[in-house]
Protein backbone atom coordinates (compact mmCIF):
# COMPACT_ATOMS: atom_id res chain seq x y z
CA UNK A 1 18.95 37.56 14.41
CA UNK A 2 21.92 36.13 16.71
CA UNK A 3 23.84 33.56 15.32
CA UNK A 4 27.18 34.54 17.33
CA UNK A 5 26.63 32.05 20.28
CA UNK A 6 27.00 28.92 17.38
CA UNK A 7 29.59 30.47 15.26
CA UNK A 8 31.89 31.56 18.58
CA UNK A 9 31.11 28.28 20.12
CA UNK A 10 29.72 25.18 18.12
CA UNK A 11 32.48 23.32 16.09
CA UNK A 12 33.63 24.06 12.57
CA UNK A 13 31.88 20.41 11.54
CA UNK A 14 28.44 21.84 11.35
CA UNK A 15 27.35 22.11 7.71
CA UNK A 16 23.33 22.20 7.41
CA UNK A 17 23.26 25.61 9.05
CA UNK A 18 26.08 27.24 6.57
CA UNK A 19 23.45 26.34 3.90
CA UNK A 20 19.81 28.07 6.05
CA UNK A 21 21.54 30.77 7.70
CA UNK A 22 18.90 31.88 9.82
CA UNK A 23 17.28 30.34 13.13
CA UNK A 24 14.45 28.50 13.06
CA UNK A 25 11.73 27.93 16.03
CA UNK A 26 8.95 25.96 14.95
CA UNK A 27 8.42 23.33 12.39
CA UNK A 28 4.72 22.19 11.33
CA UNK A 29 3.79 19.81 8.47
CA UNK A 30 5.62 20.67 5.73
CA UNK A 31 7.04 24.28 6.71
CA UNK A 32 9.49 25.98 8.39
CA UNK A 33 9.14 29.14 10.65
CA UNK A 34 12.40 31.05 11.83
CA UNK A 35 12.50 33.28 14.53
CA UNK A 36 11.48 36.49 12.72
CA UNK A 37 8.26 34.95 11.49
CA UNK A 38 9.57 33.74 8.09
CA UNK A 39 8.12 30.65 6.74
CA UNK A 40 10.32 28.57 4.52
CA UNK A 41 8.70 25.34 2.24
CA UNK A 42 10.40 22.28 3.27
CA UNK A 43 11.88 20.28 0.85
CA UNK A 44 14.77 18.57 2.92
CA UNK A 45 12.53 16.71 4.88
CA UNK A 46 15.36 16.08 7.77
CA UNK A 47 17.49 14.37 5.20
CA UNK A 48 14.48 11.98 4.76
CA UNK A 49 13.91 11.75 8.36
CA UNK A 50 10.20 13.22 8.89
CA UNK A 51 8.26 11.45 5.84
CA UNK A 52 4.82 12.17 7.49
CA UNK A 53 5.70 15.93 8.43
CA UNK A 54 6.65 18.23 11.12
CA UNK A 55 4.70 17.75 14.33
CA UNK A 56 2.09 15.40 12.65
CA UNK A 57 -0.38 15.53 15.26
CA UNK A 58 -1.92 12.25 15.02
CA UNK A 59 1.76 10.92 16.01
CA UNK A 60 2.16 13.80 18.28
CA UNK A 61 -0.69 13.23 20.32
CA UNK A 62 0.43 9.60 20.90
CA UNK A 63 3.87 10.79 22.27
CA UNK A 64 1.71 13.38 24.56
CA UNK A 65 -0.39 10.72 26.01
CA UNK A 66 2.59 8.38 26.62
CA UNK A 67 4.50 10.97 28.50
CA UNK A 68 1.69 12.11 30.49
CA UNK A 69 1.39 8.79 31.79
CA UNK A 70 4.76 8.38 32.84
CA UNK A 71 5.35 5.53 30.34
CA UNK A 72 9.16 4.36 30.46
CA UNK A 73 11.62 6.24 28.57
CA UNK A 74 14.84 4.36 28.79
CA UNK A 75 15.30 0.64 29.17
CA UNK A 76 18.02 -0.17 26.76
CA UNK A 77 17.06 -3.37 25.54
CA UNK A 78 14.87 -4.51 27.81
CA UNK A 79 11.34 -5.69 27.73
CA UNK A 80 8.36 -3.23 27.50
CA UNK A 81 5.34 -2.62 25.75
CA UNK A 82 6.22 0.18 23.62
CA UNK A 83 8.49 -2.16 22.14
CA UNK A 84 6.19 -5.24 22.18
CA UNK A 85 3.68 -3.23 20.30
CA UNK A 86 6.34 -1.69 17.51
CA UNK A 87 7.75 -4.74 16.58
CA UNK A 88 3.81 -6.71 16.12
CA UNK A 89 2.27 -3.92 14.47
CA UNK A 90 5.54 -4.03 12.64
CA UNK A 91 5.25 -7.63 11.75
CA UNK A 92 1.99 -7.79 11.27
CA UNK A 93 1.14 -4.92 8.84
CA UNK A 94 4.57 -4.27 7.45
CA UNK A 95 6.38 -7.61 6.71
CA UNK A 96 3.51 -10.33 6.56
CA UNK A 97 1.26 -8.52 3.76
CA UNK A 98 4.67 -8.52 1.37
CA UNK A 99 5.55 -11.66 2.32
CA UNK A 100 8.65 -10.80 4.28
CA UNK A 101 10.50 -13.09 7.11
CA UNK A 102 13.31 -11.04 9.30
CA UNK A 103 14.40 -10.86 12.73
CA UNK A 104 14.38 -7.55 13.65
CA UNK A 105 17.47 -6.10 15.59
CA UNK A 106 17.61 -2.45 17.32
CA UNK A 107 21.27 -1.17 17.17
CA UNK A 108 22.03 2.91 18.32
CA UNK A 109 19.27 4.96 16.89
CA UNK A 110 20.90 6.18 13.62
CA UNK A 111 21.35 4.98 10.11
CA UNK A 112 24.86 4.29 10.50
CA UNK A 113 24.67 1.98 13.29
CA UNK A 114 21.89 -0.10 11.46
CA UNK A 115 24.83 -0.70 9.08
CA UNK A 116 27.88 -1.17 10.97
CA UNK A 117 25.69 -3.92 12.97
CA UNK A 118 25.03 -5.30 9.11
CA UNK A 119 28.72 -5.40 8.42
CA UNK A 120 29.31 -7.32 11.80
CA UNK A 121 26.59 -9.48 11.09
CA UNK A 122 27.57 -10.66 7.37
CA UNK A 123 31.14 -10.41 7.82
CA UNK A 124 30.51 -13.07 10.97
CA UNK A 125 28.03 -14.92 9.01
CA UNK A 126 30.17 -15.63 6.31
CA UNK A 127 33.25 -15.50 7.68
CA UNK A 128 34.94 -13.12 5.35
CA UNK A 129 36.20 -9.71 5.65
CA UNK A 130 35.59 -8.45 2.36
CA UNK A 131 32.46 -6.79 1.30
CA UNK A 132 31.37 -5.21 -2.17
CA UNK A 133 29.92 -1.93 -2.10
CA UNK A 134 29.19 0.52 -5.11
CA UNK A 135 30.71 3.32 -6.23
CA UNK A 136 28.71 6.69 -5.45
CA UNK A 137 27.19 5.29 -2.68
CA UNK A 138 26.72 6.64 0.94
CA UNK A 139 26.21 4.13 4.10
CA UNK A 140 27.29 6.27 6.70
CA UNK A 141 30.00 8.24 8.93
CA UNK A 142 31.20 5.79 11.37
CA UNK A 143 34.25 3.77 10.03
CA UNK A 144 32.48 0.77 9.15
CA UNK A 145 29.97 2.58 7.55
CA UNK A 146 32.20 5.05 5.84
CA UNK A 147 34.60 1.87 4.62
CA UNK A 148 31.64 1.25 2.37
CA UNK A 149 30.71 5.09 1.45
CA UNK A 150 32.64 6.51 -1.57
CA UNK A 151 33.31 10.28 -1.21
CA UNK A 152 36.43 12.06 -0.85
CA UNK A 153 35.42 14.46 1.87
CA UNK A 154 33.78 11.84 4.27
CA UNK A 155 36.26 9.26 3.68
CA UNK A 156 38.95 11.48 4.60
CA UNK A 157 37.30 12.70 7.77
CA UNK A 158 38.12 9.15 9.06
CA UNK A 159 42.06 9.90 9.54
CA UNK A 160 43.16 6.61 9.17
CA UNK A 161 42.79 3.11 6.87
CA UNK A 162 39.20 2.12 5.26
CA UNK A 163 39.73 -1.29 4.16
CA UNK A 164 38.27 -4.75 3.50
CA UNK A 165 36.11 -3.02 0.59
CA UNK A 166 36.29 -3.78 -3.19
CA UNK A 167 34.07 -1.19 -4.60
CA UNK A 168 32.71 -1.67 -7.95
CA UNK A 169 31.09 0.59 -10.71
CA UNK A 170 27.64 1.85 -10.40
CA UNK A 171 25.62 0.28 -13.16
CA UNK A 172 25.03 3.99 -14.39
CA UNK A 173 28.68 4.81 -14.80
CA UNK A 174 29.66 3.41 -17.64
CA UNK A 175 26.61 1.42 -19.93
CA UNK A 176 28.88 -0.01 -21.76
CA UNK A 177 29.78 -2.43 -18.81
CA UNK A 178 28.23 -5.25 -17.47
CA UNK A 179 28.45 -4.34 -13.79
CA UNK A 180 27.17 -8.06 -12.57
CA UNK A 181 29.24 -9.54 -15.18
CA UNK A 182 32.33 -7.76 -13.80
CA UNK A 183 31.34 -9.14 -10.43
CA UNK A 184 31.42 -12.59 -11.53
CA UNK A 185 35.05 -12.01 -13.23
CA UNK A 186 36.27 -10.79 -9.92
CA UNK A 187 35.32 -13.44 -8.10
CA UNK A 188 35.81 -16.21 -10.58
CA UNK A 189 39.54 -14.29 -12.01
CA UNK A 190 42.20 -16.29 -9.59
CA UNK A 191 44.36 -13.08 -10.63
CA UNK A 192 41.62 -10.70 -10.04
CA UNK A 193 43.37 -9.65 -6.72
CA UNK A 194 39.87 -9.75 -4.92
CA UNK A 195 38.43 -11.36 -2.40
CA UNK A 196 35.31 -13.51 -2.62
CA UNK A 197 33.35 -10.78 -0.35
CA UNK A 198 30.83 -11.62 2.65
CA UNK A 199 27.93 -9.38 0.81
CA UNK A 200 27.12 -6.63 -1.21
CA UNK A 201 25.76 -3.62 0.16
CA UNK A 202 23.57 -1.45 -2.24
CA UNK A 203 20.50 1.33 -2.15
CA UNK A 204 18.18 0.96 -4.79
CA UNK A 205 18.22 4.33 -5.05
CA UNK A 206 21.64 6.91 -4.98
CA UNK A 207 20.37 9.37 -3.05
CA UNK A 208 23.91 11.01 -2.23
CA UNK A 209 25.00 9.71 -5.24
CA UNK A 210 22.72 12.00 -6.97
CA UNK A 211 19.51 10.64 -7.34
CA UNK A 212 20.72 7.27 -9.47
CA UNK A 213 17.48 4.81 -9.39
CA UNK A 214 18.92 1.26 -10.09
CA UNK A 215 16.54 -0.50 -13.09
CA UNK A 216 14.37 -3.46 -11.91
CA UNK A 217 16.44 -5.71 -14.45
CA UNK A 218 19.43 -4.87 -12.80
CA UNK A 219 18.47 -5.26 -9.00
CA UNK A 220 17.13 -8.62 -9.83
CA UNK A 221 20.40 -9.72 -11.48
CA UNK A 222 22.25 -8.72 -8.73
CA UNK A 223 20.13 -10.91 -6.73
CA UNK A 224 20.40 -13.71 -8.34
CA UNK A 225 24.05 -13.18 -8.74
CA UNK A 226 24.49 -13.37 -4.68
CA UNK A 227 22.28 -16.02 -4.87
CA UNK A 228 24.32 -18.13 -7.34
CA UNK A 229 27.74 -16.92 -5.42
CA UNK A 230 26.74 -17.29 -1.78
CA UNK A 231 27.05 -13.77 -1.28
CA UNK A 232 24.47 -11.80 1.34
CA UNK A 233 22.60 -8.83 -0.40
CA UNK A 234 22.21 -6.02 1.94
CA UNK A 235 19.68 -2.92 1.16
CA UNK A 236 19.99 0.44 2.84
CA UNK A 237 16.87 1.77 3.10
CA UNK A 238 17.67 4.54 5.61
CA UNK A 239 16.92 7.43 3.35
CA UNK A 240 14.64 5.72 0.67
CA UNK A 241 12.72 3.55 2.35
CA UNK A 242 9.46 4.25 4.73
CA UNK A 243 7.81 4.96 1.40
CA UNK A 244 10.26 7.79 -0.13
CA UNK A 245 9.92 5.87 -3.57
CA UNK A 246 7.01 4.92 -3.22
CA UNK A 247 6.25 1.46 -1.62
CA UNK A 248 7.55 1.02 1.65
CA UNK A 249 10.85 -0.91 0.98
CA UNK A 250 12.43 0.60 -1.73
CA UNK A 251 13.28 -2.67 -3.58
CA UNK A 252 9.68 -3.68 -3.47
CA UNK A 253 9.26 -2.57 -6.89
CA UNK A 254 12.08 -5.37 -8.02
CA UNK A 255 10.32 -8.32 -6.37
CA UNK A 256 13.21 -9.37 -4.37
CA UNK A 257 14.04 -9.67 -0.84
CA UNK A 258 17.22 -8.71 0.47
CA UNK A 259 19.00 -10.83 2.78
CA UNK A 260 19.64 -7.87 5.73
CA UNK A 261 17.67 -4.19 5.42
CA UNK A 262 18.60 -1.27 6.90
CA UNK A 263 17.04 1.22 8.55
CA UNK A 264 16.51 4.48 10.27
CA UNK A 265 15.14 8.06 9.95
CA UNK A 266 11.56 8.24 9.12
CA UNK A 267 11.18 4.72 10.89
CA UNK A 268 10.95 6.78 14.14
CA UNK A 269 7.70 8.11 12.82
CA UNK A 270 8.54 11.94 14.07
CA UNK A 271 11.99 12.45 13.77
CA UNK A 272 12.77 10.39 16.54
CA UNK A 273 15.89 8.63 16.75
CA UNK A 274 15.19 4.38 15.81
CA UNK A 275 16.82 2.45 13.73
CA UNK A 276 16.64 -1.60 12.44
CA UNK A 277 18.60 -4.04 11.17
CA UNK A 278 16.32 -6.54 9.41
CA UNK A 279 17.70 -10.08 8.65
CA UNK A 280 16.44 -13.30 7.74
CA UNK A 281 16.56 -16.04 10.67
CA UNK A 282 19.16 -17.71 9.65
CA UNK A 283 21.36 -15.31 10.06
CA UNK A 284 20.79 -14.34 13.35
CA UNK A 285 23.63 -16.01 15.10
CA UNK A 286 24.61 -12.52 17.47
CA UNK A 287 25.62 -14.31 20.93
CA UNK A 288 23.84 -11.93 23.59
CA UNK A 289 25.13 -8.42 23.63
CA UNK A 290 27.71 -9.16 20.88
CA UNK A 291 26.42 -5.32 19.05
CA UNK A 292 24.56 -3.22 21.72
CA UNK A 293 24.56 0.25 22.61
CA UNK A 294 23.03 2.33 25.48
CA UNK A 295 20.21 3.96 23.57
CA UNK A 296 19.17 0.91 21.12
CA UNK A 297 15.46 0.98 21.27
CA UNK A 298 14.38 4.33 22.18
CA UNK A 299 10.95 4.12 24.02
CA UNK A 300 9.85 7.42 22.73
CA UNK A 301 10.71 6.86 19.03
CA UNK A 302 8.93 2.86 19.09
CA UNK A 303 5.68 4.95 20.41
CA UNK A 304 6.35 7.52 17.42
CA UNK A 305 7.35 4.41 15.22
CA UNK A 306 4.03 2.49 15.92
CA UNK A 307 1.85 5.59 15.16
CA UNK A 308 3.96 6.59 12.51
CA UNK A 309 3.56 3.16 10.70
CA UNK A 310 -0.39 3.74 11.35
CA UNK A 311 -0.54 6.93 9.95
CA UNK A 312 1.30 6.09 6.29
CA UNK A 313 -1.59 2.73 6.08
CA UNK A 314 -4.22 5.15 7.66
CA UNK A 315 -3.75 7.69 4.86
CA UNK A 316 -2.11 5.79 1.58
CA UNK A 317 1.14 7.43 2.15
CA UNK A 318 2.63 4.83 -0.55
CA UNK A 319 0.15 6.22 -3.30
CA UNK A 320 0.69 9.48 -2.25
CA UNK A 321 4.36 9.08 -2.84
CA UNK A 322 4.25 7.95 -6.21
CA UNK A 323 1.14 10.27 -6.56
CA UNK A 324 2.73 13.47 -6.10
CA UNK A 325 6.11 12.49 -7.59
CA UNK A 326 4.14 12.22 -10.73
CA UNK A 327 3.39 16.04 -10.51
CA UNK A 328 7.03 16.79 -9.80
CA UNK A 329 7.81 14.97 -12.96
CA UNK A 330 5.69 16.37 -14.88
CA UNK A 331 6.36 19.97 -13.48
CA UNK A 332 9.77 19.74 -13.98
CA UNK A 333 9.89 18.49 -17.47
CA UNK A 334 7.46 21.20 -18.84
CA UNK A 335 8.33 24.16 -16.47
CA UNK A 336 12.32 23.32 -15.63
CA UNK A 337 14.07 21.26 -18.33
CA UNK A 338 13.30 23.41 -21.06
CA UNK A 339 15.12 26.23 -19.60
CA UNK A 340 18.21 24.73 -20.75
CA UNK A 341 18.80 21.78 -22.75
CA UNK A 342 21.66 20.42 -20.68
CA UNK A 343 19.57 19.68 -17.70
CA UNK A 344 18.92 16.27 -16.72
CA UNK A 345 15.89 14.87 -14.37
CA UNK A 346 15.95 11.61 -12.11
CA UNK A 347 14.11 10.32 -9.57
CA UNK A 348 10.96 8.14 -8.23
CA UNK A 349 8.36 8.61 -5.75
CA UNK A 350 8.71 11.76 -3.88
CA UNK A 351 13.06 12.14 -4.76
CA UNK A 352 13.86 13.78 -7.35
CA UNK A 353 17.33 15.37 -8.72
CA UNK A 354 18.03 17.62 -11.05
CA UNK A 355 21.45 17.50 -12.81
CA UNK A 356 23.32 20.24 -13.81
CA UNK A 357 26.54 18.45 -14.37
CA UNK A 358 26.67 18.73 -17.88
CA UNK A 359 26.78 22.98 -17.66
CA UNK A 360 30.31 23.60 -17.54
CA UNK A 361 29.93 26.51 -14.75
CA UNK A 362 31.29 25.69 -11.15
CA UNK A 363 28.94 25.49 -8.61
CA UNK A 364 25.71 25.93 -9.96
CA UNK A 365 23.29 23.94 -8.20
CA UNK A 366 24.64 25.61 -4.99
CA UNK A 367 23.57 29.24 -6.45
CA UNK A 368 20.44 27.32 -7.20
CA UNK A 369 19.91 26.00 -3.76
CA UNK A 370 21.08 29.69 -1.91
CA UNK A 371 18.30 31.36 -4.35
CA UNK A 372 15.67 28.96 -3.10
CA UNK A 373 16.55 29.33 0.19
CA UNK A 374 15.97 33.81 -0.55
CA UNK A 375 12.87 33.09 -1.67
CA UNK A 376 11.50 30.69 1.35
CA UNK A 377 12.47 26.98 -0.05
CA UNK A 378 15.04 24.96 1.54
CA UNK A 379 16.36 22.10 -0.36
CA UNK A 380 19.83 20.60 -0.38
CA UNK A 381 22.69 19.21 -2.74
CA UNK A 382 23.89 16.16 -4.02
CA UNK A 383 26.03 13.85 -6.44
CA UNK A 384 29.24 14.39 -7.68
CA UNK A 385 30.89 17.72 -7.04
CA UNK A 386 26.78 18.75 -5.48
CA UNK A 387 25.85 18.96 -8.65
CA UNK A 388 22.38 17.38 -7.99
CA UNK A 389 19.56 20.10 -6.46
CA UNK A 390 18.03 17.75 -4.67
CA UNK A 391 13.79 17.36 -4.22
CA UNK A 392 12.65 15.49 -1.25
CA UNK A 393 9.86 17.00 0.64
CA UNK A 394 7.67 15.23 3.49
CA UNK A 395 5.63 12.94 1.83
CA UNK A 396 2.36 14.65 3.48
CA UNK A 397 2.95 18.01 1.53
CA UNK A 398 -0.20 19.29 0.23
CA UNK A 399 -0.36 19.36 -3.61
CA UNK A 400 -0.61 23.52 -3.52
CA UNK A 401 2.44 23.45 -1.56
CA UNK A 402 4.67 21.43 -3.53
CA UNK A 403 3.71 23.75 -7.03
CA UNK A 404 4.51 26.17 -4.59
CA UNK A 405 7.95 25.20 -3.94
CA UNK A 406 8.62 24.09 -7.51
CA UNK A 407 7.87 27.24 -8.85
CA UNK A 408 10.49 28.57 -6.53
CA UNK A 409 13.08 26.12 -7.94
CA UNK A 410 11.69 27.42 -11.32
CA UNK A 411 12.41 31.21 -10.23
CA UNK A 412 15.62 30.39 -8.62
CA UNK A 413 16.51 28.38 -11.77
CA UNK A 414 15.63 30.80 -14.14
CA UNK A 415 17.32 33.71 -12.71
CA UNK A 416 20.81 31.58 -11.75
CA UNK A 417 20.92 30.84 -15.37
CA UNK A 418 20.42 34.53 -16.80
CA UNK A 419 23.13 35.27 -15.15
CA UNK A 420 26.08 33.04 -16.15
């Protein structure tokens, strides 16, 4: 297998590919197939960015057709019907059923342009450069984005000053603090040294945290504390929404609303590039082309978007989520846990972590991961240190498949642990 052509010429920045070392060539539903034949379980899902699978041919037959008819595929933001029929069937079967009102903006096509345009937005609303974010959290790689994202490695990366961010503990952290409580100190304190921010950016679920799910209690408290403060709540929902958790929006559960959402990844439906900022109409004060960029709105991805969006109602990808993270539970507290005591499980819907923190052996989630990835399952790190193996396969997966794969992780487990 020749891998010299990316080692002798692709940058020392790529990371994925130090993890799979091997060369993959096709990609259908929830497997992997290098170029020797070997099929590999999927349970990185494109970092969350193919929910409904690889090649899922009702989506891909969509895309076909569209090409085949010469349909446009760049327009920047201009008018066109792929568009016009994105953003209805997104109105119309996404936001009006939960009662949702939001303008719908298309910045570049990744998750971390849906939140620098987010930062612009409350930042210009509010008129105030200081923002809350949490501690643990992960919102992106370009500066804006990485101002608000806690670890050491990225934030370093940026070579120069992240500022205008007051980060504050992670309700998890320490229990014995009253995160929301601190907030209101801060801001109230007139020797707190803080700035009354412009908004508070959050997931509902710590995905590169490590798989921290935020209680309802506390989500709801931190709504009404934004409320109460005339703060704007911002949700990413670039890696657990499009049902990852379960419903679509992540904070569904909660029974709030958010004041801006975020998203990208599986929003383009096939691992096309799309991303949205969602915010409520008041806010929309953008003068015209205030945020843009050349490849907001990518024709290709709203026709994979729309069909994507189909497919999850279509099929009940939402119960299927919470479904077959059920089984993962379960598996992993019968089969996994008990192999050693020190193990800890977290997760919802179909993301799951498990913790081996609390083993004081360097490292061992990444011998955990490398052992999967010998026996055909390829599943990545997270949390502090990468601490966290991390379970999120495409929501699709059969349920055969995803016993399969945990009993891998049980193998690799088992065998990782012998041997320390």
């Amino acid at each position: 297998m020749n891998t010299s052509v990316f080692e002798n010429y692709e940058s020392e920045v790529r990371s994925y590919c130090r993890h799979f070392p091997t060369v993959f060539q096709q990609a259908i539903g929830s497997d992997f197939i290098d170029e020797n034949g070997k099929k590999y379980i999927d349970f990185f899902c494109g970092a969350g960015a193919v929910n409904y699978g690889h090649n899922n041919p009702q989506i891909k037959q969509k895309l076909i057709d569209y090409l085949q008819n010469d349909g446009i595929i760049h327009a920047l933001d201009m008018y066109t019907v792929p568009k016009r029929e994105f953003i209805e069937t997104f109105e119309e079967k996404i936001l009006k059923p939960r009662g949702l009102d939001y303008k719908i903006m298309f910045p570049g096509p990744t998750g971390t342009n849906a939140n620098e345009a987010a930062l612009k937005l409350v930042r210009k609303v509010k008129k105030r450069q200081n923002v809350f974010s949490l501690m643990g959290a992960f919102h992106g790689m370009t500066l804006g984005s990485l101002s608000l994202t806690t670890d050491k490695i990225s934030r370093r990366g940026a070579g120069t000053a992240l500022e205008n961010v007051t980060f504050i503990p992670a309700p998890y952290m320490f229990p014995e603090l009253d995160t929301v409580a601190y907030m209101q100190r801060l801001i109230d304190d007139d020797h707190s040294g803080v700035e009354k921010p412009a908004a508070l950016f959050i997931e509902t679920i710590q995905a590169e945290g490590g798989i921290r799910v935020f209680e309802v209690e506390w989500l709801q408290r931190v709504r009404k504390f934004c409320d109460d403060n005339d703060i704007l709540l911002v949700v990413d929902d670039v890696q657990v929404g499009c049902c990852r958790s379960g419903e679509f929006f992540s904070f569904e559960r909660a029974g709030i609303q958010p004041d801006v959402v975020t998203m990208s990844k599986s929003i383009g439906g096939y691992g096309m590039p799309l991303a949205i900022t969602l915010f409520k109409p008041e806010l929309d004060i953008w003068k015209p082309g205030e945020h843009n960029g050349t490849f907001r709105g990518n024709q290709l991805a709203f026709v994979a978007a729309k069909a994507g969006l189909e497919y999850m109602l279509e099929n009940k990808v939402e119960e299927q989520s919470l479904a077959k993270g059920e089984i993962v539970k379960a598996f992993i507290e019968k089969e996994i846990l008990p192999l050693d005591a020190r193990l800890e499980l977290r997760g919802r819907g179909l993301i799951w972590g498990i913790e081996f923190g609390n083993i004081p052996v360097q490292g061992l989630a990444d011998k955990v991961e490398e052992r999967c990835f010998k026996y055909g399952l390829i599943i990545e790190g997270a949390g502090r240190k990468n601490s966290v193996v991390k379970l999120m396969p495409p929501l699709v997966i059969s349920e055969e498949e995803l016993v399969e794969g945990m009993n891998i992780i049980k193998q690799s487990v088992q065998e990782i642990l012998s041997e320390i």
